[in-house]
C-alpha atoms as a PDB file:
ATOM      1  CA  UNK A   1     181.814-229.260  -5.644  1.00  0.00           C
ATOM      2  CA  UNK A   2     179.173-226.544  -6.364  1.00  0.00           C
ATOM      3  CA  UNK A   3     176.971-224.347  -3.614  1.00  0.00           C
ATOM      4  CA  UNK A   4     174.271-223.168  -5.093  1.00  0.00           C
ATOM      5  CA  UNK A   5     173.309-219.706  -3.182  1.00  0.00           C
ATOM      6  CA  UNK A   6     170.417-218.029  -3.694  1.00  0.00           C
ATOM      7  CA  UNK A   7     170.554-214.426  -3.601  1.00  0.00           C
ATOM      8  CA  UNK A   8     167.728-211.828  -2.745  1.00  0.00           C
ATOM      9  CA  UNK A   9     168.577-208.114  -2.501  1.00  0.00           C
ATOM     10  CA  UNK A  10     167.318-206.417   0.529  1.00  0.00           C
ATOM     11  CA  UNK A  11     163.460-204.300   0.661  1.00  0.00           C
ATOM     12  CA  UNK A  12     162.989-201.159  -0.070  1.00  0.00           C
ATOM     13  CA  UNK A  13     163.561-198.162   2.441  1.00  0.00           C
ATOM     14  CA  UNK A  14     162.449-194.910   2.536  1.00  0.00           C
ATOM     15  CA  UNK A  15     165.503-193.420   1.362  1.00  0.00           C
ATOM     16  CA  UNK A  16     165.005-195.705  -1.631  1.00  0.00           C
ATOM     17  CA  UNK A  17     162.101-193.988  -2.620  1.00  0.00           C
ATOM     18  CA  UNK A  18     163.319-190.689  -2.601  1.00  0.00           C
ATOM     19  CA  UNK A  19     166.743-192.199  -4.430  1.00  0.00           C
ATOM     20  CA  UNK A  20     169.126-191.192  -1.553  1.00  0.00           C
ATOM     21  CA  UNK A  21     172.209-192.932  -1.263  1.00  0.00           C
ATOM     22  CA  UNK A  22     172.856-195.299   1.436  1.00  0.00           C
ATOM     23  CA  UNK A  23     175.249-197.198   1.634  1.00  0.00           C
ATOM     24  CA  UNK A  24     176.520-198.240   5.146  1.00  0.00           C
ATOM     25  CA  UNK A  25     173.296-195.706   6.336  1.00  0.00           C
ATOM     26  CA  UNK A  26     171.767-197.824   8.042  1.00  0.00           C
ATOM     27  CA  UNK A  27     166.991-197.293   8.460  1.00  0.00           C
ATOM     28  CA  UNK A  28     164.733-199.555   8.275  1.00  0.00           C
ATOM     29  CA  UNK A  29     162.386-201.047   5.396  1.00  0.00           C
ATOM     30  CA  UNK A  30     159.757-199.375   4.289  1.00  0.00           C
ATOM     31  CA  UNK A  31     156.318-200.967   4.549  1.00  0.00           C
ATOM     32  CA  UNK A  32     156.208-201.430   0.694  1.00  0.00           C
ATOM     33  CA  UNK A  33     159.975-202.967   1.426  1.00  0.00           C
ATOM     34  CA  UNK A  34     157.823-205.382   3.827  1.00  0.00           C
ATOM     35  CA  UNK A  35     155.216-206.334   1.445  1.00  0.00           C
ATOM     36  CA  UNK A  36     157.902-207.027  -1.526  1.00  0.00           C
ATOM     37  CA  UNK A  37     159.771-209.196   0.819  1.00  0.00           C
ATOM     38  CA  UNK A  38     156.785-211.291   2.130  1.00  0.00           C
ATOM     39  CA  UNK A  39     156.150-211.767  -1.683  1.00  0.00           C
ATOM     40  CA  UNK A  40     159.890-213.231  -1.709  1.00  0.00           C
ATOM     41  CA  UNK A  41     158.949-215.044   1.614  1.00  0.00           C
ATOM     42  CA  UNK A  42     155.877-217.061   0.068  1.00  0.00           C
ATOM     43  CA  UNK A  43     158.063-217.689  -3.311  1.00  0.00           C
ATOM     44  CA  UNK A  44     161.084-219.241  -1.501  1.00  0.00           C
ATOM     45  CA  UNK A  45     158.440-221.045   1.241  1.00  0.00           C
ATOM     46  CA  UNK A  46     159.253-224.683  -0.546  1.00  0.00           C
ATOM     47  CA  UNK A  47     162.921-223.953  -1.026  1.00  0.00           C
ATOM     48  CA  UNK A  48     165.576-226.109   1.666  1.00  0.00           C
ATOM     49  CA  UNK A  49     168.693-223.972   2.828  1.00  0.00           C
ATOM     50  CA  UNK A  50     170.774-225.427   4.899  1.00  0.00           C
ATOM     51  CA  UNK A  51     172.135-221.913   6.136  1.00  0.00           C
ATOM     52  CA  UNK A  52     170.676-218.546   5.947  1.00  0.00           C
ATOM     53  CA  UNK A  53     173.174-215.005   6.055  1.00  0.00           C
ATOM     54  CA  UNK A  54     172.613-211.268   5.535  1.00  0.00           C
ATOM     55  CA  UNK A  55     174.167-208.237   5.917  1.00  0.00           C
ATOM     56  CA  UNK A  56     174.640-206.820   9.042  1.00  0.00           C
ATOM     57  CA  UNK A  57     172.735-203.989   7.823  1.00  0.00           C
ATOM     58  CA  UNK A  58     169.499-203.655   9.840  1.00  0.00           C
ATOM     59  CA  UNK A  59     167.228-203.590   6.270  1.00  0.00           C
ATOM     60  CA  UNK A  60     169.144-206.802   4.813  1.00  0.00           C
ATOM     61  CA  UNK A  61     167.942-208.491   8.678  1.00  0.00           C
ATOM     62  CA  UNK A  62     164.514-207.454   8.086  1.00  0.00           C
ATOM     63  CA  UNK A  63     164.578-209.239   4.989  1.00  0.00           C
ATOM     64  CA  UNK A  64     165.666-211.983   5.668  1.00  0.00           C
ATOM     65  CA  UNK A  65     163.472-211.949   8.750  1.00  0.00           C
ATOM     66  CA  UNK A  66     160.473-212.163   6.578  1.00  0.00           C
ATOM     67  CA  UNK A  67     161.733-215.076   4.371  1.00  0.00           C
ATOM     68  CA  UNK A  68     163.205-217.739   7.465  1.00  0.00           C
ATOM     69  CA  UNK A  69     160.261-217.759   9.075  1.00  0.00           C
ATOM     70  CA  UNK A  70     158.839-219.798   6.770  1.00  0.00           C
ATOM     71  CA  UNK A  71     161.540-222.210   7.401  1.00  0.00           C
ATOM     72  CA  UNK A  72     161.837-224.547  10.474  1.00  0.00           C
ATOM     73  CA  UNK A  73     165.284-224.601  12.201  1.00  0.00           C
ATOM     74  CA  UNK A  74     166.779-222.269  10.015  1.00  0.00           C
ATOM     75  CA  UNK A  75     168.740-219.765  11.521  1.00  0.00           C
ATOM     76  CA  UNK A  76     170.185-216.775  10.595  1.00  0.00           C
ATOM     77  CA  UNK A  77     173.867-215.919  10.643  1.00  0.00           C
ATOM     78  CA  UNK A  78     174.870-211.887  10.015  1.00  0.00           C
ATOM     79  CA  UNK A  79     178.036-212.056   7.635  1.00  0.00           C
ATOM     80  CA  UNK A  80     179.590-208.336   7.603  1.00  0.00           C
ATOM     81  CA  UNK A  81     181.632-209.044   4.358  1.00  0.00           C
ATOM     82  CA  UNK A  82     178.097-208.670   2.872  1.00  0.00           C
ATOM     83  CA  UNK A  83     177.149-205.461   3.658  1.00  0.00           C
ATOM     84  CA  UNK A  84     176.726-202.661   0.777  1.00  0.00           C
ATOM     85  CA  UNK A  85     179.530-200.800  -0.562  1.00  0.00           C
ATOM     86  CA  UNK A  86     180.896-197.801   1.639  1.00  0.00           C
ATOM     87  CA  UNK A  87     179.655-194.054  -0.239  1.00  0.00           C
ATOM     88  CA  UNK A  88     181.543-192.188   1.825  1.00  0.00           C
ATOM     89  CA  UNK A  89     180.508-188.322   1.807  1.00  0.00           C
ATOM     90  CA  UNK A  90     177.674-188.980  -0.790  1.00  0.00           C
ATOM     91  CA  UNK A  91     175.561-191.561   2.022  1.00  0.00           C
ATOM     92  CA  UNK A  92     172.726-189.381   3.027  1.00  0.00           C
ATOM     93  CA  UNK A  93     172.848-187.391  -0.037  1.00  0.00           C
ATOM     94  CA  UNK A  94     169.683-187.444  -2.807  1.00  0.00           C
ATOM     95  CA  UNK A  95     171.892-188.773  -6.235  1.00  0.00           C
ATOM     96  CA  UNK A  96     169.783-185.928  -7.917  1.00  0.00           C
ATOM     97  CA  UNK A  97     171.524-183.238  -5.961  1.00  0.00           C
ATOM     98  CA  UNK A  98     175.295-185.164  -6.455  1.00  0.00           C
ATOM     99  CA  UNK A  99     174.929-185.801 -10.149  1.00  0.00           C
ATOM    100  CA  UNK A 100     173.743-182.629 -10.727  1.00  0.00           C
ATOM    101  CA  UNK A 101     177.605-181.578 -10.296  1.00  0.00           C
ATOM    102  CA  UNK A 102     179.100-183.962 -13.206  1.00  0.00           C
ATOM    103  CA  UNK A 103     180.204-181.361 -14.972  1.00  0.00           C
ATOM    104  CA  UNK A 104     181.982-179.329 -11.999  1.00  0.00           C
ATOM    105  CA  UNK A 105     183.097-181.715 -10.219  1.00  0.00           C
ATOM    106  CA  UNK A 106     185.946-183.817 -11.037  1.00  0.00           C
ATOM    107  CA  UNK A 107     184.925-186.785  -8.306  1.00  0.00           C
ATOM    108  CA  UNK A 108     181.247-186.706  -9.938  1.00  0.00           C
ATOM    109  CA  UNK A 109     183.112-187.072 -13.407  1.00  0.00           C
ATOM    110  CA  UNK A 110     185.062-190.111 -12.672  1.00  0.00           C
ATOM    111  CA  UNK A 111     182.154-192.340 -11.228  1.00  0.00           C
ATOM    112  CA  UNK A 112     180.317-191.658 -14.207  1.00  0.00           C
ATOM    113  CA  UNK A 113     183.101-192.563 -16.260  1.00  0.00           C
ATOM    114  CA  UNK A 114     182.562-196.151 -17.443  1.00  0.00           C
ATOM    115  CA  UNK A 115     185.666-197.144 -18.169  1.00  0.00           C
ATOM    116  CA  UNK A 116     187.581-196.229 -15.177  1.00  0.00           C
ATOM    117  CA  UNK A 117     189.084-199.716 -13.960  1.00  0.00           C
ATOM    118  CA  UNK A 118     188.354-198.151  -9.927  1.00  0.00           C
ATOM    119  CA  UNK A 119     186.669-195.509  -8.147  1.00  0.00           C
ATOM    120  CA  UNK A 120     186.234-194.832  -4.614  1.00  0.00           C
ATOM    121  CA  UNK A 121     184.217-192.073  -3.325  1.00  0.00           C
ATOM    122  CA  UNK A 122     185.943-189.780  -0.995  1.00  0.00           C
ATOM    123  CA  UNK A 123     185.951-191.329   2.259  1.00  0.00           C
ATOM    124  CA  UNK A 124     184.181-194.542   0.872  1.00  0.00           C
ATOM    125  CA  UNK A 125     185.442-198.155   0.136  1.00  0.00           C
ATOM    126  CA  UNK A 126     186.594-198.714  -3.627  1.00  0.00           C
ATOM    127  CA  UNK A 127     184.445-200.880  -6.247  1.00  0.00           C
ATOM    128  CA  UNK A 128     187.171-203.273  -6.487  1.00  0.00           C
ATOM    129  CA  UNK A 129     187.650-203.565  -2.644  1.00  0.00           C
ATOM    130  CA  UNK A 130     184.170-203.901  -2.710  1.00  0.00           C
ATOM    131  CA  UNK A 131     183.855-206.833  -4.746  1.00  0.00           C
ATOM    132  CA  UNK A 132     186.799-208.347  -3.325  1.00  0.00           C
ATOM    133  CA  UNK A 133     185.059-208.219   0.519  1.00  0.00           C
ATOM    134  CA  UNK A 134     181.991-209.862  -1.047  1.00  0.00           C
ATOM    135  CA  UNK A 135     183.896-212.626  -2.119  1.00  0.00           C
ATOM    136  CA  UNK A 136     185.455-213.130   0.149  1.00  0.00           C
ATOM    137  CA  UNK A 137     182.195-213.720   1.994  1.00  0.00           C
ATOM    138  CA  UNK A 138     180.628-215.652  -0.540  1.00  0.00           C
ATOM    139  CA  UNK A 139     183.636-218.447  -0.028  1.00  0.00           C
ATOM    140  CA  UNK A 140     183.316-218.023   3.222  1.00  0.00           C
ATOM    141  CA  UNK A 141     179.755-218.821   3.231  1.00  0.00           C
ATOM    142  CA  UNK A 142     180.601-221.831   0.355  1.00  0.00           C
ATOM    143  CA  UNK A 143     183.000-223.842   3.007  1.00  0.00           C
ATOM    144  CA  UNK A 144     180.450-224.101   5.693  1.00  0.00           C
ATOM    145  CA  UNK A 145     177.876-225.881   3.263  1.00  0.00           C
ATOM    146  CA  UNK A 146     180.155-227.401   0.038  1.00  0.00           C
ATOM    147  CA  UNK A 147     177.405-228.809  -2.466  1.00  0.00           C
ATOM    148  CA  UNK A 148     174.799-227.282  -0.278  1.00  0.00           C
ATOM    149  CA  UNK A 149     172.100-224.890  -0.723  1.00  0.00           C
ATOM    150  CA  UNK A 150     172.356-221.573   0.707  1.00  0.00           C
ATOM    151  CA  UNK A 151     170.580-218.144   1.202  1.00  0.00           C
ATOM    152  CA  UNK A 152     172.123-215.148   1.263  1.00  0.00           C
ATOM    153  CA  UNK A 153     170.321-211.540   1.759  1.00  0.00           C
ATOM    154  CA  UNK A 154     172.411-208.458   0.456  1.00  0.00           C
ATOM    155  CA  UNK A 155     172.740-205.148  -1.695  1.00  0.00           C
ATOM    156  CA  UNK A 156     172.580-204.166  -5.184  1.00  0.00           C
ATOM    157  CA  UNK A 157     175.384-202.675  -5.641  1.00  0.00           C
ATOM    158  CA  UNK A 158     177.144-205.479  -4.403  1.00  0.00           C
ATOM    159  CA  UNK A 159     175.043-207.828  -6.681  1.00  0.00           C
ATOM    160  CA  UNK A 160     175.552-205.180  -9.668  1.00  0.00           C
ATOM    161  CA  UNK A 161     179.552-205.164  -9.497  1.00  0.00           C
ATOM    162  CA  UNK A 162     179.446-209.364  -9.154  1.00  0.00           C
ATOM    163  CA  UNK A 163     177.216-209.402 -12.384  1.00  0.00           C
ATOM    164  CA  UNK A 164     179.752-206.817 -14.152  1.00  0.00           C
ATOM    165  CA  UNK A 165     182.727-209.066 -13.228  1.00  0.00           C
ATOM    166  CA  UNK A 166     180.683-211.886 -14.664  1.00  0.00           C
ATOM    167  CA  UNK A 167     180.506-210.751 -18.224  1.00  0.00           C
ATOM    168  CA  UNK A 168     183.586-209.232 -18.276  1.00  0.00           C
ATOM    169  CA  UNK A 169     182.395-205.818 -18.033  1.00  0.00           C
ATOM    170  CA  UNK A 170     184.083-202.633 -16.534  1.00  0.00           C
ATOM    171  CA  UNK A 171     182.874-202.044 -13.038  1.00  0.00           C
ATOM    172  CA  UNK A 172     182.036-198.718 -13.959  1.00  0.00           C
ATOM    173  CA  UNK A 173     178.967-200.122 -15.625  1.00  0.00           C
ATOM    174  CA  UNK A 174     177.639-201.720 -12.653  1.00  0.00           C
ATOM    175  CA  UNK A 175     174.985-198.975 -12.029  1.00  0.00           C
ATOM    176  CA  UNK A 176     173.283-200.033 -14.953  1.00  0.00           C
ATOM    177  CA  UNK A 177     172.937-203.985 -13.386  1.00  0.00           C
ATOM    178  CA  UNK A 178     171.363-202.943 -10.286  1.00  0.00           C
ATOM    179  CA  UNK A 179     168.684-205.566  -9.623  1.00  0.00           C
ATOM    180  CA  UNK A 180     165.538-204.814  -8.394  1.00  0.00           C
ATOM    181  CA  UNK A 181     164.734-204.748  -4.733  1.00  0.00           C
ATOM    182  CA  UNK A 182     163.451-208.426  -3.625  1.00  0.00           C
ATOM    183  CA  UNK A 183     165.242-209.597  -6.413  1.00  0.00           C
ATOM    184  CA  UNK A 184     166.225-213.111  -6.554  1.00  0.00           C
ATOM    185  CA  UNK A 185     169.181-213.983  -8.412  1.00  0.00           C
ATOM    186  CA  UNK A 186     170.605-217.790  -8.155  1.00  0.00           C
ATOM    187  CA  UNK A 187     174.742-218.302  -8.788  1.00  0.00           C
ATOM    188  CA  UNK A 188     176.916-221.746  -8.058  1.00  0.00           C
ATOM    189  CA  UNK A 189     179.932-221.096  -6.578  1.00  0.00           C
ATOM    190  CA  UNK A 190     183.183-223.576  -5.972  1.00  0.00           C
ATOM    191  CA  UNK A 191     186.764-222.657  -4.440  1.00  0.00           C
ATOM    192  CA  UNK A 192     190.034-224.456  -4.594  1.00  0.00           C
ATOM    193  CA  UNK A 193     189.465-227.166  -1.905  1.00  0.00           C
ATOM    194  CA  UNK A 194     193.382-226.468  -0.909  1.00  0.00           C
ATOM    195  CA  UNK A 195     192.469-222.479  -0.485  1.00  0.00           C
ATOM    196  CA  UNK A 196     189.480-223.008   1.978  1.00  0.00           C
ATOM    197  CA  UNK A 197     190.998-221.668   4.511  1.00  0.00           C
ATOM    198  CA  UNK A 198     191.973-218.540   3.590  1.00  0.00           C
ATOM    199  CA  UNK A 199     188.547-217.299   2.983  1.00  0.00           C
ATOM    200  CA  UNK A 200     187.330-218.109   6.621  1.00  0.00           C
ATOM    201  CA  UNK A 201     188.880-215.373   8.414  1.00  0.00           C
ATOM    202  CA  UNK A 202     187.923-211.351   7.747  1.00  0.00           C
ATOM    203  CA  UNK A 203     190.640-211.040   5.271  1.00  0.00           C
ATOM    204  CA  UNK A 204     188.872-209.458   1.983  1.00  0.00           C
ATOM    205  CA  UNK A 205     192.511-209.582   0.119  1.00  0.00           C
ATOM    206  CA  UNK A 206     192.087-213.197  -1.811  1.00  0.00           C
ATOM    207  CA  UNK A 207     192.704-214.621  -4.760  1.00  0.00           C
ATOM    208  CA  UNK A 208     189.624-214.367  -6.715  1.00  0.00           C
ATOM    209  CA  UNK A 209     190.822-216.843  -9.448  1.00  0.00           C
ATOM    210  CA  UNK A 210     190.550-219.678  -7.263  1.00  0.00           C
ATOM    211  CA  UNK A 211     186.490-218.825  -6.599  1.00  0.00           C
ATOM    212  CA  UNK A 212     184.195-219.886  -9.585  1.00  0.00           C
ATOM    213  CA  UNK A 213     181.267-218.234  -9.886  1.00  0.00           C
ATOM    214  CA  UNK A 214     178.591-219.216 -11.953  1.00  0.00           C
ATOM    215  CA  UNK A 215     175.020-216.834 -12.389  1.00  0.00           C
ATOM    216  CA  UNK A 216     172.031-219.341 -13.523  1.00  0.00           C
ATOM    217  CA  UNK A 217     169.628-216.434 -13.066  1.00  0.00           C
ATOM    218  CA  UNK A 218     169.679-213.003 -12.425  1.00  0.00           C
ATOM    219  CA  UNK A 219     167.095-209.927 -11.059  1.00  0.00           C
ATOM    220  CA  UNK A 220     163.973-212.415 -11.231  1.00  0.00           C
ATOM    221  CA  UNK A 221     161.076-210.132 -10.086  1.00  0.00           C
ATOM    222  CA  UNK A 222     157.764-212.398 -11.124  1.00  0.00           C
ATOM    223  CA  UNK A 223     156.750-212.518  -7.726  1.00  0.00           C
ATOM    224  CA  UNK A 224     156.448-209.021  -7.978  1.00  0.00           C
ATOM    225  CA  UNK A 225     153.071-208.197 -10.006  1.00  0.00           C
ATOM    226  CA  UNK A 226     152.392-205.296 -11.572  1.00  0.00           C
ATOM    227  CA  UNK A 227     150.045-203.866  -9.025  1.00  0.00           C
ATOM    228  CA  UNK A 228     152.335-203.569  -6.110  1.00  0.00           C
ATOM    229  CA  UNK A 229     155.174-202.041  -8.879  1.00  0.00           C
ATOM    230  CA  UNK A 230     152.521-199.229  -9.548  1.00  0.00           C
ATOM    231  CA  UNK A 231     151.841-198.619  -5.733  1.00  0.00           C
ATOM    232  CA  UNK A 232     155.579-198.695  -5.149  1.00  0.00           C
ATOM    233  CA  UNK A 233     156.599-195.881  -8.589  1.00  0.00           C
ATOM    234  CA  UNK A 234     153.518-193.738  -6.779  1.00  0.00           C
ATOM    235  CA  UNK A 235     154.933-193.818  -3.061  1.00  0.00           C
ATOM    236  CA  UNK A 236     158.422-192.845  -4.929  1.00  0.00           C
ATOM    237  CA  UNK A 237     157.010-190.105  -6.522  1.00  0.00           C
ATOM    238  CA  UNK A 238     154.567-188.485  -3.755  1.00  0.00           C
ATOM    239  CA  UNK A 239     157.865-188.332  -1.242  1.00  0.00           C
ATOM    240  CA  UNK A 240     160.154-187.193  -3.819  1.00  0.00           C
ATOM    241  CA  UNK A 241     158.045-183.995  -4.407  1.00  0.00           C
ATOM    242  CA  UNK A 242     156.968-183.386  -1.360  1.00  0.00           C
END
């Protein structure tokens, strides 16, 4: 039995704009984050969930914030197996400033390096353990609504890494999959009825063989027109050069 779960990546922040890592970092949304994510609101108004998660991660709340209330009686349930991927020492850091080192620095070197089957930065959660936890949340989320309809509000690089898996590329590609923010992206997912239970507790070590995963779109951004992309590439660029 398939759940079909619709996933949005989270609004913009301010340290989006300025392309500083976050990861676990945890501000706000950005008003352009807002205004993406009311655009996702009014796009998903005539959808039905029957359950709504997101991130614990205060900008995947707001998110999701602005696309329940157009839904009666749907509440929201924080699932922390779908927050974004630990950086480690890099969160708070602009990516300009730690990719400027690829050729010193050994640790810059090997998460550039496609091919590498794993890479964790120091102090950080690994890709692999990564995708694993997210998993691991998605069944989770799958056994409370089997052949239901579901949304769930996350992170790219979470979404990027599931996508890579997908096609049966190295994870060290998955910077190049990051969807948009206010993405949608649509997947069906079934588990092994006999291996429900494992995925119910916090446990992110499962057997991802029993989960099938299915994308039926991916980074759909036609809710966001061409106007609001310009206003958001010149907010980018004023902070950045501040």
């Amino acid at each position: 039995m398939k759940t079909r779960i619709t996933l949005v990546r989270h609004g913009l922040t301010a340290e989006n704009l300025t392309f500083t890592m976050i990861g676990v970092t945890d501000p706000p949304l950005h008003e352009l984050g807002v205004e993406v994510l009311q655009k996702v609101g009014d796009r998903l108004r005539g959808s039905e969930f029957n359950r709504a998660y997101a991130s614990p991660l205060q900008r995947a709340i707001q998110s999701a914030d602005e696309i329940t209330k157009h839904h009666d009686n749907l509440d929201l349930v924080i699932e922390p197996r779908l927050a974004e991927i630990n950086l480690g020492i890099w969160e708070g850091r602009l990516s300009s400033e730690v990719f400027a080192n690829k050729d010193t620095d050994p640790v810059v070197r090997d998460a550039l390096d496609e091919e590498l089957p794993d890479f964790r930065v120091p102090g950080g959660e690994g890709r692999k353990e990564a995708l694993g936890r997210f998993k691991a949340g998605l069944a989770s989320v799958v056994t409370k609504d089997p052949g239901g309809t579901v949304l769930v509000v996350t992170h790219g690089g979470l979404l990027a890494l599931l996508h890579c898996e997908y096609n049966g590329e190295s994870l060290g590609r998955f910077r190049y999959h990051h969807p948009k923010h206010g993405s949608i992206s649509i997947i069906d997912v079934s588990i092994d009825p006999d291996k429900e239970d494992e995925y119910i507790d916090e446990n992110p070590e499962i057997d991802s063989a029993k989960i099938q995963i299915e994308f039926v779109t991916y980074d759909d951004q036609q809710h966001i027109d061409d106007e609001l992309e310009q206003r958001i590439k010149l907010a980018s660029s004023t902070m950045r050069h501040r």
